[in-house]
C-alpha atoms as a PDB file:
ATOM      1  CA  UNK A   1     137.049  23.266  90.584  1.00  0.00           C
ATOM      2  CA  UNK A   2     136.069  25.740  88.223  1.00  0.00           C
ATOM      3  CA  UNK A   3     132.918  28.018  88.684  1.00  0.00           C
ATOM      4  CA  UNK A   4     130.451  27.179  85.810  1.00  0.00           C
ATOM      5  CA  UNK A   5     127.832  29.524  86.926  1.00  0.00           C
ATOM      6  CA  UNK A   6     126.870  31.896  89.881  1.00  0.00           C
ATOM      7  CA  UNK A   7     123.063  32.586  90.995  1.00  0.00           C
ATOM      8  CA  UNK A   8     121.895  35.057  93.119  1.00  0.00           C
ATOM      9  CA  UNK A   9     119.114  34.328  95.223  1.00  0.00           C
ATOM     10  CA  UNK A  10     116.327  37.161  96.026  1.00  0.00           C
ATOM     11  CA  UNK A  11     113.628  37.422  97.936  1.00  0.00           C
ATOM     12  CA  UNK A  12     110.058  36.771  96.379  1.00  0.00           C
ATOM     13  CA  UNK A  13     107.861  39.725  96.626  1.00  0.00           C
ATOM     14  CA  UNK A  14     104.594  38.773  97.819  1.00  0.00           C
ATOM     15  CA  UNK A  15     101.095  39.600  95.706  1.00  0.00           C
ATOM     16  CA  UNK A  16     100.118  41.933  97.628  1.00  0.00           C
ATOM     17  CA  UNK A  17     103.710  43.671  97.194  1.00  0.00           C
ATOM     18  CA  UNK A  18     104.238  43.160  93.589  1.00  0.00           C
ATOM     19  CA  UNK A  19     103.652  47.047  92.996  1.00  0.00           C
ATOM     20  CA  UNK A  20     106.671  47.802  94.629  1.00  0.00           C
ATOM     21  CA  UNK A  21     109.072  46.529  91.968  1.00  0.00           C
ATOM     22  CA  UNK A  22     107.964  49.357  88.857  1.00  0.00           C
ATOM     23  CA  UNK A  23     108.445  52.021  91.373  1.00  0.00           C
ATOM     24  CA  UNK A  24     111.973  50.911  92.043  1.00  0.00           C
ATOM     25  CA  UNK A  25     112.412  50.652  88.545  1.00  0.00           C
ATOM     26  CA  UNK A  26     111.109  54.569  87.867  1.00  0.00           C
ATOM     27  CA  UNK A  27     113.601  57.159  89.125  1.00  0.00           C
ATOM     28  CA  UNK A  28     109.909  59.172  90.034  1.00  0.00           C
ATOM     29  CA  UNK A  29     110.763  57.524  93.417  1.00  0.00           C
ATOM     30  CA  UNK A  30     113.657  59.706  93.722  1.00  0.00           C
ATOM     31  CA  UNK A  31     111.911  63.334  93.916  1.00  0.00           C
ATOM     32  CA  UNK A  32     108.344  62.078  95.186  1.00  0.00           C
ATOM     33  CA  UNK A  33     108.167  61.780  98.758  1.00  0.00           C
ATOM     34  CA  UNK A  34     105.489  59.492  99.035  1.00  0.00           C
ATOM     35  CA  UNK A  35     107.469  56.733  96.941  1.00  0.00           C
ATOM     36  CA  UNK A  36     110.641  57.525  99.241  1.00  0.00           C
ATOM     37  CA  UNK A  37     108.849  56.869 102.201  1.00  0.00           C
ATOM     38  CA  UNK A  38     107.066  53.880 101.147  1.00  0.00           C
ATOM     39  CA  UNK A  39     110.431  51.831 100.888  1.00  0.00           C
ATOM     40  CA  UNK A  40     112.368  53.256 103.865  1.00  0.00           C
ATOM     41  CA  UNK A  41     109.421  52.004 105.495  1.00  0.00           C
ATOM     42  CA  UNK A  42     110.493  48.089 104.079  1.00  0.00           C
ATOM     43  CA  UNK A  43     113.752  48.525 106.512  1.00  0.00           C
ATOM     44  CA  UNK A  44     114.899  52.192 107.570  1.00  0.00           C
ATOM     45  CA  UNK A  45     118.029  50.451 108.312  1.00  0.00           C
ATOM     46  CA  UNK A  46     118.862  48.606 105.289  1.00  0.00           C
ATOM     47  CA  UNK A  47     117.338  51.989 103.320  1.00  0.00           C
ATOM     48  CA  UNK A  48     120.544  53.521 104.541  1.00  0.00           C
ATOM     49  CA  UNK A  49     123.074  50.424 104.064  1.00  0.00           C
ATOM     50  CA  UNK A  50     122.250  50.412 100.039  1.00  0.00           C
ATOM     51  CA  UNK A  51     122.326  54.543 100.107  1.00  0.00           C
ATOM     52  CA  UNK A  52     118.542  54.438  99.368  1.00  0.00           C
ATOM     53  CA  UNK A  53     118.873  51.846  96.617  1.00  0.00           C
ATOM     54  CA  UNK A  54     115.112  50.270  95.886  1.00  0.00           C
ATOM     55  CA  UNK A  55     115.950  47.685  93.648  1.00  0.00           C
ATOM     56  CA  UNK A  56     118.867  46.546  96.154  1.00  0.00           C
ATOM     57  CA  UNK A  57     116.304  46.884  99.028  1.00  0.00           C
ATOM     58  CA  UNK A  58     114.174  44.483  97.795  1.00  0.00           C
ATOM     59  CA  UNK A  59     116.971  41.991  96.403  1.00  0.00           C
ATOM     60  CA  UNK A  60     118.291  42.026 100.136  1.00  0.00           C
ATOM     61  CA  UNK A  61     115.407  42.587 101.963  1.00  0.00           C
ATOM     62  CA  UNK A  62     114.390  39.586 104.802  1.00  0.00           C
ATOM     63  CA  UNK A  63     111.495  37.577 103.257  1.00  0.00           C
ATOM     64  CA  UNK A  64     110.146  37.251 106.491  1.00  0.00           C
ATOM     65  CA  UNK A  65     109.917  41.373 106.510  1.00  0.00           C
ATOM     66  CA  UNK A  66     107.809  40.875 103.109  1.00  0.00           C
ATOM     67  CA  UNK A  67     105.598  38.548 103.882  1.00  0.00           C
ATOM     68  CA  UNK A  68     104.890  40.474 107.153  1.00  0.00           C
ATOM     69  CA  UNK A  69     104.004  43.618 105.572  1.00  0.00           C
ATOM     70  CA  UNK A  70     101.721  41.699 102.969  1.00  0.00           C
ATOM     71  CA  UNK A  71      99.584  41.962 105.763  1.00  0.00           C
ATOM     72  CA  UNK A  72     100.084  44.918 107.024  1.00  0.00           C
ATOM     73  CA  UNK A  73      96.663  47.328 106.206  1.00  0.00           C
ATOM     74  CA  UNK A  74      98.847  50.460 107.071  1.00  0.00           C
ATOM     75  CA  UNK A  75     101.566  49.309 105.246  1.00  0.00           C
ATOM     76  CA  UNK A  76      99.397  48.482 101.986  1.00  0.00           C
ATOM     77  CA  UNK A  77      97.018  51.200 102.386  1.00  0.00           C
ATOM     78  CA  UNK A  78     100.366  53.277 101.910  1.00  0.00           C
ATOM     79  CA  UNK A  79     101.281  51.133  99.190  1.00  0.00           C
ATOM     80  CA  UNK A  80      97.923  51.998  97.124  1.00  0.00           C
ATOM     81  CA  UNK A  81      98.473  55.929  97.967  1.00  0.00           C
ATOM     82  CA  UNK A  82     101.948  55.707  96.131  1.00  0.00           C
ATOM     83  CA  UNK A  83     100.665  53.546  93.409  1.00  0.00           C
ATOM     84  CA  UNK A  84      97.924  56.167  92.758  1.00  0.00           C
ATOM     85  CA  UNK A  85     100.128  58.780  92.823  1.00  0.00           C
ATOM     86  CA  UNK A  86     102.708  56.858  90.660  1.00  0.00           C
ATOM     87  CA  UNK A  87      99.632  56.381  88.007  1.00  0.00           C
ATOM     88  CA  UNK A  88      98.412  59.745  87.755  1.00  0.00           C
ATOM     89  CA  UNK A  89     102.077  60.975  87.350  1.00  0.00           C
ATOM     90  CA  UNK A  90     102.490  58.701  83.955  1.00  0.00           C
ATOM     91  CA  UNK A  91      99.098  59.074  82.881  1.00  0.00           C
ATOM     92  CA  UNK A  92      98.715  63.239  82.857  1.00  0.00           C
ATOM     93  CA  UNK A  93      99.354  65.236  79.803  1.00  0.00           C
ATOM     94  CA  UNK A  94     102.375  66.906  80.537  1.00  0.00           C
ATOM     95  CA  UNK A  95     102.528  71.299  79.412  1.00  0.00           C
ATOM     96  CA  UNK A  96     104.612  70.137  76.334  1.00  0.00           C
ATOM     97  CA  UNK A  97     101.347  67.502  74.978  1.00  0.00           C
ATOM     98  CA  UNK A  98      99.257  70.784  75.936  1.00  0.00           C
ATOM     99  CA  UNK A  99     100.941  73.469  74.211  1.00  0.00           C
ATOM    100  CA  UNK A 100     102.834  71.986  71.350  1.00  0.00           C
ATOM    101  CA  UNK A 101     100.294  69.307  70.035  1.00  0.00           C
ATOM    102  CA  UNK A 102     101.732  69.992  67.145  1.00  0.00           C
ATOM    103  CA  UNK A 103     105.023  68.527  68.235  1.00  0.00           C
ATOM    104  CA  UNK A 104     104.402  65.129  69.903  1.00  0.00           C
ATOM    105  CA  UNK A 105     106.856  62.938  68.137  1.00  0.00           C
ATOM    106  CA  UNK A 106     109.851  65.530  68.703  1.00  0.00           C
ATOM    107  CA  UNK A 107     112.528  64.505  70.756  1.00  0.00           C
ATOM    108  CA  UNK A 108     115.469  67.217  72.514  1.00  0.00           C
ATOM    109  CA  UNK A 109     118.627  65.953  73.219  1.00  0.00           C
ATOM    110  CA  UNK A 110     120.168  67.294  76.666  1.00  0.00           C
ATOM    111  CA  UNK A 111     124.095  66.430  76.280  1.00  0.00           C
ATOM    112  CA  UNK A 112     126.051  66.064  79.964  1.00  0.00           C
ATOM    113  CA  UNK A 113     128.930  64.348  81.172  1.00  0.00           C
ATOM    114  CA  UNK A 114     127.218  63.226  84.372  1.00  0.00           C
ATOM    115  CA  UNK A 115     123.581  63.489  86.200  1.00  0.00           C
ATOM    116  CA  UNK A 116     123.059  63.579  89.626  1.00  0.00           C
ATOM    117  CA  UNK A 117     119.970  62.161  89.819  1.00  0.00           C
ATOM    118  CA  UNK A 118     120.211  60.026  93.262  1.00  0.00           C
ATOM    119  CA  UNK A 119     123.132  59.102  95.461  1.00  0.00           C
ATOM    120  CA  UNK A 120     122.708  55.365  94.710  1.00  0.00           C
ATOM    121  CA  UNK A 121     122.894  56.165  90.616  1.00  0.00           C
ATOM    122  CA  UNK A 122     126.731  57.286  90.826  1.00  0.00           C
ATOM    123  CA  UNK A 123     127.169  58.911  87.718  1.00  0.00           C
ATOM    124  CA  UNK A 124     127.857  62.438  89.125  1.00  0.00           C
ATOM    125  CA  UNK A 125     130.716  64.060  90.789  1.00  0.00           C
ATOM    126  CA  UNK A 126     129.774  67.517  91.889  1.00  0.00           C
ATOM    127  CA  UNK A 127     126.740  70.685  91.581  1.00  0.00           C
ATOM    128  CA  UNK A 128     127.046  70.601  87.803  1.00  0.00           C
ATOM    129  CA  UNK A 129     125.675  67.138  87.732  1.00  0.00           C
ATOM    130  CA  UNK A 130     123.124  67.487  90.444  1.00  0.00           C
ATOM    131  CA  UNK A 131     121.662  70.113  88.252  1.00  0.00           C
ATOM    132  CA  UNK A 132     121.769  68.281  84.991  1.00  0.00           C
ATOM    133  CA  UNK A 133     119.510  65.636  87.454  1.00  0.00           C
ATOM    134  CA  UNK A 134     117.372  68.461  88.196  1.00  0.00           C
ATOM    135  CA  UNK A 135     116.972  69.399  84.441  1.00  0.00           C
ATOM    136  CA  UNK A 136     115.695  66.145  83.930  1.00  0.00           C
ATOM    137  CA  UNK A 137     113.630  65.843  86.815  1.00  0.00           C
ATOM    138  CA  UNK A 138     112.262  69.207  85.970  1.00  0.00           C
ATOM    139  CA  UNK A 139     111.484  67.851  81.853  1.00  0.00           C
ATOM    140  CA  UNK A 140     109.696  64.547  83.510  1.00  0.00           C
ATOM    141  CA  UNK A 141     107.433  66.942  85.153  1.00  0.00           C
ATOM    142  CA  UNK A 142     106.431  69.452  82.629  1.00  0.00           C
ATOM    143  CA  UNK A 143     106.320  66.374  80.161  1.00  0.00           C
ATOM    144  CA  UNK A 144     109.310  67.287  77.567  1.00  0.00           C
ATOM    145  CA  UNK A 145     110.099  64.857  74.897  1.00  0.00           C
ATOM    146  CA  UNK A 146     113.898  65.201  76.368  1.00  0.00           C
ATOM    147  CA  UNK A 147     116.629  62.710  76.417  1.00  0.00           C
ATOM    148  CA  UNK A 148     120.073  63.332  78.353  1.00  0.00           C
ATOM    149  CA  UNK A 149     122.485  61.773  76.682  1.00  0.00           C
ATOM    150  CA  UNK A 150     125.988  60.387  79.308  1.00  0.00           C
ATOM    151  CA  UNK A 151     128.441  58.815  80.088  1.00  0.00           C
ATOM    152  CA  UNK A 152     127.950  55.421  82.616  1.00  0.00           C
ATOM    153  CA  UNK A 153     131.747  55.785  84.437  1.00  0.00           C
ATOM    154  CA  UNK A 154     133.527  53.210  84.864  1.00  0.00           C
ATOM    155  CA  UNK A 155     133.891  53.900  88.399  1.00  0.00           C
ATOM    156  CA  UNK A 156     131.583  55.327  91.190  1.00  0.00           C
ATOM    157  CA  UNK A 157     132.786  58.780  90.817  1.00  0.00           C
ATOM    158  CA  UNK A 158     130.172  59.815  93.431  1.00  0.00           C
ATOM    159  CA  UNK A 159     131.022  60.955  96.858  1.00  0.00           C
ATOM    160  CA  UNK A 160     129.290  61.824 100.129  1.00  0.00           C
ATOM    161  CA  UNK A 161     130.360  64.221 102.694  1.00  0.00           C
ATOM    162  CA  UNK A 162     131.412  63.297 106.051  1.00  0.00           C
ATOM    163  CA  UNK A 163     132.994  65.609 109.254  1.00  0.00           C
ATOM    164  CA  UNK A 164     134.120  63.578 111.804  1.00  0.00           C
ATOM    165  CA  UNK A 165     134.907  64.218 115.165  1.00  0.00           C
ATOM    166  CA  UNK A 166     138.023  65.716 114.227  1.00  0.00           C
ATOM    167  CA  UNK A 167     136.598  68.985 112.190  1.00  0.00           C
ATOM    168  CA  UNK A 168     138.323  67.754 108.816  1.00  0.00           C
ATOM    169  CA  UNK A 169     135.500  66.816 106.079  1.00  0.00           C
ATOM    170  CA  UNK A 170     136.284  63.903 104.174  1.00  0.00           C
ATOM    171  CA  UNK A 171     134.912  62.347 100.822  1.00  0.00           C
ATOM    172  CA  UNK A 172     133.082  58.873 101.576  1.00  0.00           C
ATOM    173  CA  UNK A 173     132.100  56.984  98.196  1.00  0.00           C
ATOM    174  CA  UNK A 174     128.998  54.327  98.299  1.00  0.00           C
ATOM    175  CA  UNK A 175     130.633  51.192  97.875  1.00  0.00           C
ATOM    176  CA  UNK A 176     128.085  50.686  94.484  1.00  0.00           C
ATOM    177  CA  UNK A 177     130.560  48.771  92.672  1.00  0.00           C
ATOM    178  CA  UNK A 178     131.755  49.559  88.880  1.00  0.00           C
ATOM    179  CA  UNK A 179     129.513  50.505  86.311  1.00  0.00           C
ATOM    180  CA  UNK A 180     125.408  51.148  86.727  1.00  0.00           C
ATOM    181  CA  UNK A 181     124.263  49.828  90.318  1.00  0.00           C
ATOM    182  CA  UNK A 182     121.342  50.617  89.782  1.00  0.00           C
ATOM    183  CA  UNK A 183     120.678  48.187  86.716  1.00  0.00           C
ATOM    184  CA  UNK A 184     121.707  45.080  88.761  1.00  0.00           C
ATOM    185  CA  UNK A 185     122.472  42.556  85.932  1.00  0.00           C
ATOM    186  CA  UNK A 186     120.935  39.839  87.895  1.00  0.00           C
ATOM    187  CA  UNK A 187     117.315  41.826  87.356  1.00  0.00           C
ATOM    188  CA  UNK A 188     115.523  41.748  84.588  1.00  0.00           C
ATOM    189  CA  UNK A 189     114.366  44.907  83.558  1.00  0.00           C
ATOM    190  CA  UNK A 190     110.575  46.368  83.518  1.00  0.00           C
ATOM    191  CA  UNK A 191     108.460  47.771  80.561  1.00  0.00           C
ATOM    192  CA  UNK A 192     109.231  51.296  79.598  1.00  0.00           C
ATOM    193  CA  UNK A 193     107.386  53.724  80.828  1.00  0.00           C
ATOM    194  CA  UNK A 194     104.625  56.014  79.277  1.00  0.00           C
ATOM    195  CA  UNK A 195     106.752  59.372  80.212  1.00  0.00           C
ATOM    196  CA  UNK A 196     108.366  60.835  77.432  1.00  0.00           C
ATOM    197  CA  UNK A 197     111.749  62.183  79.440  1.00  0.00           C
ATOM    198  CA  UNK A 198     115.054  59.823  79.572  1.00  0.00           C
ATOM    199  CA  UNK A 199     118.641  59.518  80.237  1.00  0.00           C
ATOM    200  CA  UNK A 200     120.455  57.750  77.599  1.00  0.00           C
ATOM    201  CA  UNK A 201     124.410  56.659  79.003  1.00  0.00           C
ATOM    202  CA  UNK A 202     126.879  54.554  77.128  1.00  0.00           C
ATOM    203  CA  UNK A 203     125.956  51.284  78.195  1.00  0.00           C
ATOM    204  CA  UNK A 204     122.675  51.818  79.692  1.00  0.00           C
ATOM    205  CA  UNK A 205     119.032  53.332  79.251  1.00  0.00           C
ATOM    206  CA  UNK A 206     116.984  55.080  81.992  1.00  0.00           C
ATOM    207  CA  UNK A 207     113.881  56.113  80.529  1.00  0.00           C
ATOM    208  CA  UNK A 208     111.771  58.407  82.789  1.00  0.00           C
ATOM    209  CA  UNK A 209     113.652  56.629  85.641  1.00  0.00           C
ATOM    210  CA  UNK A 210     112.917  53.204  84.290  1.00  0.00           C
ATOM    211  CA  UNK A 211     116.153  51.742  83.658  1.00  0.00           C
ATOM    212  CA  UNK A 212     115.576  49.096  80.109  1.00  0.00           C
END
């Protein structure tokens, strides 16, 4: 019999948890500590099974584990810290509002074949991309109008190092899937956000880390 349709099933997120999901959806998560720590705190080990993936975190994580941490006050109370912080990051004038009023509806185009802006976005290959990522990290923070324009390979081009026991290093590659795995299909995507910096790639939108 032929398959009509295929559903994937994920976990509710509890009220009390809903704030988790537009952090996942804003790369800030991947250069702010207190956002990284919030969700390897969901499930250290599951953190490390999706390479520090949020949004597959909570599409895998146990509902059981959710609704537990719902009412957890440490867990929460770190919760509101990152929310905070996540609010006052979007909110601030950036030094671009501040010193180019002037300017506010300009836009600067960053061109790169690949950004290395997390492990689980696999659309970098070496230190030439990890800096591009850094470029655009750097731009989120000082507020620049700036979007970095891709490619989204194909292919997870992406690889992590590994020495084993042996002394010979060896290339190990997430096993992400093809195209964006970050931008499950299956979710739908969040509002964009109120930072100005974005990554543009050939089949998908990351603005400021929010993928749309």
């Amino acid at each position: 019999m032929p398959t009509l349709r295929r559903y994937t099933v994920v976990p509710r997120l509890p009220p009390a948890l809903e704030r988790l999901r537009p952090i996942a959806y804003n790369l800030w998560w991947s250069w702010s500590p207190v956002g990284q720590e919030l969700f390897v705190r969901l499930d250290s080990d599951l953190w490390e099974e999706v390479h520090g993936n949020p949004i597959e975190l909570l599409a895998r994580i146990d509902q059981k584990r959710l609704d537990e941490l719902a009412g957890d006050d440490a867990f929460t109370s770190h919760l509101d810290a990152a929310w905070q912080t996540f609010q006052r990051y979007l909110q601030r004038e950036g030094w671009f509002a501040k010193t180019f009023p002037e300017a506010a509806s300009a836009r600067i185009a960053y061109f790169s074949m690949e950004y290395g802006i997390h492990e689980c976005l696999p659309i970098y290959s070496g230190g030439l991309g990890v800096l591009a990522g850094d470029h655009l990290k750097t731009a989120s923070d000082l507020g620049l109008p700036l979007v970095g324009v891709g490619l989204d390979t194909p292919r997870d081009t992406s690889a992590r190092r590994s020495t084993p026991t042996d002394g010979r290093a060896s290339a190990i590659r997430p096993t992400t899937g093809t195209g964006c795995r970050f931008c499950p299909s299956s979710t739908p995507p969040a509002p964009a956000s109120s930072s100005t910096s974005s990554i543009r790639t050939a089949s998908s939108t990351h603005s400021s880390g929010r993928c749309r």
